[in-house]
PDB file of N, CA and C in Angstrom:
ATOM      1  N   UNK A   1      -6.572 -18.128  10.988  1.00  0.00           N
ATOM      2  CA  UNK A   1      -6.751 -17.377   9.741  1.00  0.00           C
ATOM      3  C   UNK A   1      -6.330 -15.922   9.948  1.00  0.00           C
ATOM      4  N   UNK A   2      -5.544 -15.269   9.053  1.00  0.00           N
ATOM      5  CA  UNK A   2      -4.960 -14.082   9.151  1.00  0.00           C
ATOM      6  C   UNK A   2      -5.701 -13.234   8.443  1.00  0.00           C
ATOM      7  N   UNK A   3      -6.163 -12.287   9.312  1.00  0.00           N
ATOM      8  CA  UNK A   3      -7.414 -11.180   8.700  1.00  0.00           C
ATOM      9  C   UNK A   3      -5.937  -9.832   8.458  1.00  0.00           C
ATOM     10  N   UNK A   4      -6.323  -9.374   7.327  1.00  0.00           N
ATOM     11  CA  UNK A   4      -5.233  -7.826   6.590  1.00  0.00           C
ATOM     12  C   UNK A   4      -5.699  -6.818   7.499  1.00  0.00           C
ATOM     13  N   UNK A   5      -5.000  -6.291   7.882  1.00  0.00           N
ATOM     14  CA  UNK A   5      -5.050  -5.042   9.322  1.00  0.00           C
ATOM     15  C   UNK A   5      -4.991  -3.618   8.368  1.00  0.00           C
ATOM     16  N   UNK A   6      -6.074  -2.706   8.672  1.00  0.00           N
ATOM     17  CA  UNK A   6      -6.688  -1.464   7.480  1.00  0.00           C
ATOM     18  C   UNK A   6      -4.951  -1.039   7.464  1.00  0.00           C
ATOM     19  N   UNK A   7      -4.432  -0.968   8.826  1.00  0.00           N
ATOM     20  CA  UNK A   7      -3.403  -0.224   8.778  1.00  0.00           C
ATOM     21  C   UNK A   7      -2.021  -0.861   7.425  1.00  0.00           C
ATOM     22  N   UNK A   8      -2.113  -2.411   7.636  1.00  0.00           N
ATOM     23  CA  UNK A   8      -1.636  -2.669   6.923  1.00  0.00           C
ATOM     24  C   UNK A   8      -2.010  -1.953   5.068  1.00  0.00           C
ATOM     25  N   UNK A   9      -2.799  -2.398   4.741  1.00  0.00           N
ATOM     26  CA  UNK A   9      -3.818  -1.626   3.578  1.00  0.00           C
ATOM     27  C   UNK A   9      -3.341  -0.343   3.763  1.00  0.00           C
ATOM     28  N   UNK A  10      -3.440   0.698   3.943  1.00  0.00           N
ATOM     29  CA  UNK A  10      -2.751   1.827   3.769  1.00  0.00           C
ATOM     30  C   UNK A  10      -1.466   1.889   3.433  1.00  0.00           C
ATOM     31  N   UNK A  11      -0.221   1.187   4.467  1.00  0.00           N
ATOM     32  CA  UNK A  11       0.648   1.340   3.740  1.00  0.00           C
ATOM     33  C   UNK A  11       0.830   0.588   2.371  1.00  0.00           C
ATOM     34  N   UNK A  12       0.317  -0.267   2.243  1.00  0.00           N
ATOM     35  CA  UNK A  12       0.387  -0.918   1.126  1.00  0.00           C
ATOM     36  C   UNK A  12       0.162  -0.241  -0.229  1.00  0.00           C
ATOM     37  N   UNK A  13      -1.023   0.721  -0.312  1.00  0.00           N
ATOM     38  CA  UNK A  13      -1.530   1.458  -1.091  1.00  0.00           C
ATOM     39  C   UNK A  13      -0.826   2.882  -1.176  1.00  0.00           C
ATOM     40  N   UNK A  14      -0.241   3.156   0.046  1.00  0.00           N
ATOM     41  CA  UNK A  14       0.696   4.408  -0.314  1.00  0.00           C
ATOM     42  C   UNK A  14       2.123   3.683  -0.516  1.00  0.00           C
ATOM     43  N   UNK A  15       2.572   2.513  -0.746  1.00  0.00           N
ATOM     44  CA  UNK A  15       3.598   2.601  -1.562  1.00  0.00           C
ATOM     45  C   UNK A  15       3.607   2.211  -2.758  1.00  0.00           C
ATOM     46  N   UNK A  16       2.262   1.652  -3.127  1.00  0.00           N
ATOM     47  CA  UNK A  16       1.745   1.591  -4.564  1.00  0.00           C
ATOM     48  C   UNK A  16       1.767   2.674  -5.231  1.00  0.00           C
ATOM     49  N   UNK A  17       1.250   4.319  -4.073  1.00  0.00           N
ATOM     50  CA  UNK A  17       1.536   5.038  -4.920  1.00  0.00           C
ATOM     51  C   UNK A  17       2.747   5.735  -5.303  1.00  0.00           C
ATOM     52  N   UNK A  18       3.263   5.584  -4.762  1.00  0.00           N
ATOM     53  CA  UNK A  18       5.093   5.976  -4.235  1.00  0.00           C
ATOM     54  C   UNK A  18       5.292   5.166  -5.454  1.00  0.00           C
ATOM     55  N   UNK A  19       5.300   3.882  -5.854  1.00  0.00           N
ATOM     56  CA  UNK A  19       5.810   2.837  -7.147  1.00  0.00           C
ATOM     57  C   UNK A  19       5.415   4.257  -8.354  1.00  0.00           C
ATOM     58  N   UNK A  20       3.972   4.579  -8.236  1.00  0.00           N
ATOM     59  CA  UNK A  20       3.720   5.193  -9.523  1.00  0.00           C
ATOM     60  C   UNK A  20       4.280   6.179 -10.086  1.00  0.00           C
ATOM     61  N   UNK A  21       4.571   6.910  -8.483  1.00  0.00           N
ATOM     62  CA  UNK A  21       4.678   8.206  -8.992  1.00  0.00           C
ATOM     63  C   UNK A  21       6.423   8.361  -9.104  1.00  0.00           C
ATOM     64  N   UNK A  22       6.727   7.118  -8.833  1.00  0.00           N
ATOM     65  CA  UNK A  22       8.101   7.085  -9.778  1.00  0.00           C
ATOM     66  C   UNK A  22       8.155   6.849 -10.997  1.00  0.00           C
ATOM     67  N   UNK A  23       7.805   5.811 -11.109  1.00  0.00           N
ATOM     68  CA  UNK A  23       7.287   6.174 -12.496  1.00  0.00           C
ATOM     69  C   UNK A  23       7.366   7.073 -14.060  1.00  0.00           C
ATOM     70  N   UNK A  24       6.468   7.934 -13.361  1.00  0.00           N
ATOM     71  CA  UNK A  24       5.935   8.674 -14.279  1.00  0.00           C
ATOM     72  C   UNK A  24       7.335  10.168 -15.138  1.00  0.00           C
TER      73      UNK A  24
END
């Protein structure tokens, strides 16, 4: 079973915000 690594989660969430803040 593959546990999500925090580190992973971060980048994930800073290129979510990178998506937004194109965006806008």
């Amino acid at each position: 079973e593959r546990r999500t690594d925090s580190s992973e989660t971060m980048v994930y969430f800073a290129m979510l915000r990178i998506a937004l803040n194109r965006l806008d």
